[in-house]
C-alpha atoms as a PDB file:
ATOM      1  CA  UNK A   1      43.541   6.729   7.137  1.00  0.00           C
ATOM      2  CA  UNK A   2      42.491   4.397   9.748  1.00  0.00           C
ATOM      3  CA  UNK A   3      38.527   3.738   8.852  1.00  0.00           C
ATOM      4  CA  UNK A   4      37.631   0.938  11.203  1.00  0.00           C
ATOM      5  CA  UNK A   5      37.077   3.468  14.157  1.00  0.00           C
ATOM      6  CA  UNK A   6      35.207   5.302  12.360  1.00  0.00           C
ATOM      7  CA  UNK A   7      32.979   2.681  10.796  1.00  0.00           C
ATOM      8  CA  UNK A   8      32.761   1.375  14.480  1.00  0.00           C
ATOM      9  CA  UNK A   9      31.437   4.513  15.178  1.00  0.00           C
ATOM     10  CA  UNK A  10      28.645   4.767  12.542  1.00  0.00           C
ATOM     11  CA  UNK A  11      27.696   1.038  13.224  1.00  0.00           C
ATOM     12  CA  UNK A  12      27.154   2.084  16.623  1.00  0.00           C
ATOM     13  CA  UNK A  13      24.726   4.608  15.866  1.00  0.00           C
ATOM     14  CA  UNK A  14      22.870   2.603  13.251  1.00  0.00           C
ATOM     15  CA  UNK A  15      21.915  -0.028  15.743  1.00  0.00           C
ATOM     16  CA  UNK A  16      21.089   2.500  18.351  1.00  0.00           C
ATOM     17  CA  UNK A  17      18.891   4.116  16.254  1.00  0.00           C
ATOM     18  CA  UNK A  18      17.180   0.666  15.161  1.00  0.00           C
ATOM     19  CA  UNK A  19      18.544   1.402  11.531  1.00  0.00           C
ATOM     20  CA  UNK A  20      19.860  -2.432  11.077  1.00  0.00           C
ATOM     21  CA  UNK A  21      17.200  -2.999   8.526  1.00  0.00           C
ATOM     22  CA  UNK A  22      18.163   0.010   6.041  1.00  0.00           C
ATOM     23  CA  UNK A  23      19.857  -0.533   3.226  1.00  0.00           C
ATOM     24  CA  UNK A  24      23.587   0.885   3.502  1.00  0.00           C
ATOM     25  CA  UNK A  25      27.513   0.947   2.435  1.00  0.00           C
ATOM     26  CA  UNK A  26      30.162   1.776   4.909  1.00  0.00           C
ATOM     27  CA  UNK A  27      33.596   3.124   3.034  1.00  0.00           C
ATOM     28  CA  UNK A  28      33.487   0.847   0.205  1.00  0.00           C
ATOM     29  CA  UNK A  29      32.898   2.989  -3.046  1.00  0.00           C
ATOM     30  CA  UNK A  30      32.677   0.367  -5.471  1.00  0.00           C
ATOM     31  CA  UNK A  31      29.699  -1.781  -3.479  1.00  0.00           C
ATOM     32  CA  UNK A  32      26.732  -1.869  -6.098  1.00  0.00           C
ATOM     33  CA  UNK A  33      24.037  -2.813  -3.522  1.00  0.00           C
ATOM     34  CA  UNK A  34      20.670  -0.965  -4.549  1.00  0.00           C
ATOM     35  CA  UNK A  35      19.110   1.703  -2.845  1.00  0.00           C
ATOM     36  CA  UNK A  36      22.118   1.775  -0.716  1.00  0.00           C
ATOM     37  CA  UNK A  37      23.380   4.894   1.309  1.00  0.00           C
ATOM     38  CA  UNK A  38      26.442   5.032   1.047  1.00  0.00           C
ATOM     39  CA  UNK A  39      29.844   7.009   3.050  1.00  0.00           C
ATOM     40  CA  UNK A  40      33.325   6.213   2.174  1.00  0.00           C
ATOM     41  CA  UNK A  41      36.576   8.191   1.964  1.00  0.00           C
ATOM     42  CA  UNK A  42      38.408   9.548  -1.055  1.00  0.00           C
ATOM     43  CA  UNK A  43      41.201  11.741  -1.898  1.00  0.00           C
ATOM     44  CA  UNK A  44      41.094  13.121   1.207  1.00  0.00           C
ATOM     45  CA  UNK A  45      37.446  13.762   1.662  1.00  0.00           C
ATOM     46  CA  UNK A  46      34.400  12.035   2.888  1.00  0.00           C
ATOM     47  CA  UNK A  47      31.163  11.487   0.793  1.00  0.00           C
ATOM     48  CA  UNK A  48      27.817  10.349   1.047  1.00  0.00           C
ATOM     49  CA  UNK A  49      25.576   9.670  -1.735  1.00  0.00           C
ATOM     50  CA  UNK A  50      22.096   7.649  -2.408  1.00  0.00           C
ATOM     51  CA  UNK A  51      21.844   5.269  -4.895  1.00  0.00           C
ATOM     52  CA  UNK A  52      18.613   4.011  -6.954  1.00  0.00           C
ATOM     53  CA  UNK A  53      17.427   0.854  -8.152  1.00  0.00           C
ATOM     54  CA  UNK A  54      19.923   0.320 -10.672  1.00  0.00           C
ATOM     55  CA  UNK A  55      23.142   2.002  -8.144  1.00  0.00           C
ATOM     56  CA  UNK A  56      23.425   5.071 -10.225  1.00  0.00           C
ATOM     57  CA  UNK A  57      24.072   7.854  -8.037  1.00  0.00           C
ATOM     58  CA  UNK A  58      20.711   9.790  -7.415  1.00  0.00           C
ATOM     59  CA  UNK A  59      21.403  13.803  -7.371  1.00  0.00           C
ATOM     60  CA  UNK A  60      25.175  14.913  -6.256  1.00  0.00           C
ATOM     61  CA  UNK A  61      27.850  13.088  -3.691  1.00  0.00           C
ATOM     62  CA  UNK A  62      28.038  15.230  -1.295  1.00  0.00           C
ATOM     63  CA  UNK A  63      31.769  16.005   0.255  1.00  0.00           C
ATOM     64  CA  UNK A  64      32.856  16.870   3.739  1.00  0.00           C
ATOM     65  CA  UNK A  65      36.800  17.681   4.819  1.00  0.00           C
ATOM     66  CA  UNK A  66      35.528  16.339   8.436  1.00  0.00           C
ATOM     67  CA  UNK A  67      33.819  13.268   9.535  1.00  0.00           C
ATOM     68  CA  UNK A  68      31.609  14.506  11.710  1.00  0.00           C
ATOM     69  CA  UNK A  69      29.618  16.718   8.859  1.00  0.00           C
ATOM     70  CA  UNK A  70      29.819  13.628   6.534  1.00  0.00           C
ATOM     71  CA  UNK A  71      28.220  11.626   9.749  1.00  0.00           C
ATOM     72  CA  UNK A  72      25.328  13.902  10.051  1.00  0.00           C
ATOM     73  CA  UNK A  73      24.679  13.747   6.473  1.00  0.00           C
ATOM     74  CA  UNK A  74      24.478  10.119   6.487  1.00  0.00           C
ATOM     75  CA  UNK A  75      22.082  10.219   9.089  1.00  0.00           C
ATOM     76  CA  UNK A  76      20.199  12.930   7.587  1.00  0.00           C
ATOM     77  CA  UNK A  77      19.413  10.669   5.100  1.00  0.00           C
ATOM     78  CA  UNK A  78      18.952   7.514   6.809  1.00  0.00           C
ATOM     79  CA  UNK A  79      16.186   9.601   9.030  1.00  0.00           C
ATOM     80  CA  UNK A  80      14.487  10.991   5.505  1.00  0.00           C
ATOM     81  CA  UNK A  81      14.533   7.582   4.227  1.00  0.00           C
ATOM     82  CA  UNK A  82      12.756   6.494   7.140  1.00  0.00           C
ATOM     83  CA  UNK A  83      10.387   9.297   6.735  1.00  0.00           C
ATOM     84  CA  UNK A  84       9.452   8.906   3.356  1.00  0.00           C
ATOM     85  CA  UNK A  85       8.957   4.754   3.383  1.00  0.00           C
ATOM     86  CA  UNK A  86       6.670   5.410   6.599  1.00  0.00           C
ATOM     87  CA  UNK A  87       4.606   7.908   4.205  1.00  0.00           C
ATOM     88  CA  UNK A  88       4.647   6.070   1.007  1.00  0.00           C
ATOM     89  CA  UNK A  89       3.339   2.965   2.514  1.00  0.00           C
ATOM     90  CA  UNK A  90       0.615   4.842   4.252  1.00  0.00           C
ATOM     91  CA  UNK A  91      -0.280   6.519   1.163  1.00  0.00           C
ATOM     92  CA  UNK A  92       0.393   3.681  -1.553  1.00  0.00           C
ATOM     93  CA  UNK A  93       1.413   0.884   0.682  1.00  0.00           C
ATOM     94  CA  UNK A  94       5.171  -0.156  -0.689  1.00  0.00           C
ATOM     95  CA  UNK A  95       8.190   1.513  -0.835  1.00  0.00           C
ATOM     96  CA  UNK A  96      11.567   0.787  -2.475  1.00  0.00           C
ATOM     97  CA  UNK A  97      12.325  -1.911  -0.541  1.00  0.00           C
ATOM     98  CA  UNK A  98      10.908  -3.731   2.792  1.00  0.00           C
ATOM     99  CA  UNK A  99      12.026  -2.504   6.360  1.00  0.00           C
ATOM    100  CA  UNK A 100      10.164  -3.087   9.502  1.00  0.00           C
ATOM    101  CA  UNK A 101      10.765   0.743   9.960  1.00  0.00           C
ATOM    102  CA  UNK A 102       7.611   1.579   7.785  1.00  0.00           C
ATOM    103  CA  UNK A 103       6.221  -2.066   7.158  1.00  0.00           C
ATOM    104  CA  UNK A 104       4.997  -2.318  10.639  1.00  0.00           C
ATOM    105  CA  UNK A 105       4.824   1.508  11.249  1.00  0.00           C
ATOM    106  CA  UNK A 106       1.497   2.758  12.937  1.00  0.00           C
ATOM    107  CA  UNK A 107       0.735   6.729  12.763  1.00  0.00           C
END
């Protein structure tokens, strides 16, 4: 399978939703980056999974027979990852890592 569309595609949408500074992994399983989301493709299916400070998969991988369901997954993420730095640096002010998304975030 062709991927490079497809990561065109998602790279697309992560700068159009200003998600540059988030910590991700496009179709490359074996990246260890921290606190990574991460999509890639294998035997025959796409999957998305989080990963925590030490890359071990936190909860399941999720699997999708389509792009497009493993796409809005991805971003499903992305967007609760978003949420939840904005509201632990309100509440405790740090989160996993630094992002302009909730570092310079005003309610």
């Amino acid at each position: 399978m062709n991927i490079e569309p497809l990561k065109r595609e998602l790279e697309e949408e992560i700068k159009h939703r200003n998600y540059d500074s988030l910590v991700y992994v496009l179709f490359d399983e074996s990246n260890t980056t921290l606190f990574a989301v991460h999509l890639f493709y294998k035997n025959h299916l796409f999957m998305v999974n989080s990963r925590d400070d030490r890359s071990y998969v936190l909860g399941k991988t999720f699997e999708f027979t389509n792009f497009i369901d493993a796409k809005e997954k991805f971003f499903n993420i992305l967007d609760f990852i978003v949420r939840e730095g904005r509201r632990e640096v309100a509440k405790h002010g740090s989160y996993m890592y630094s992002s302009p998304l909730w570092d310079d975030y005003k309610n």
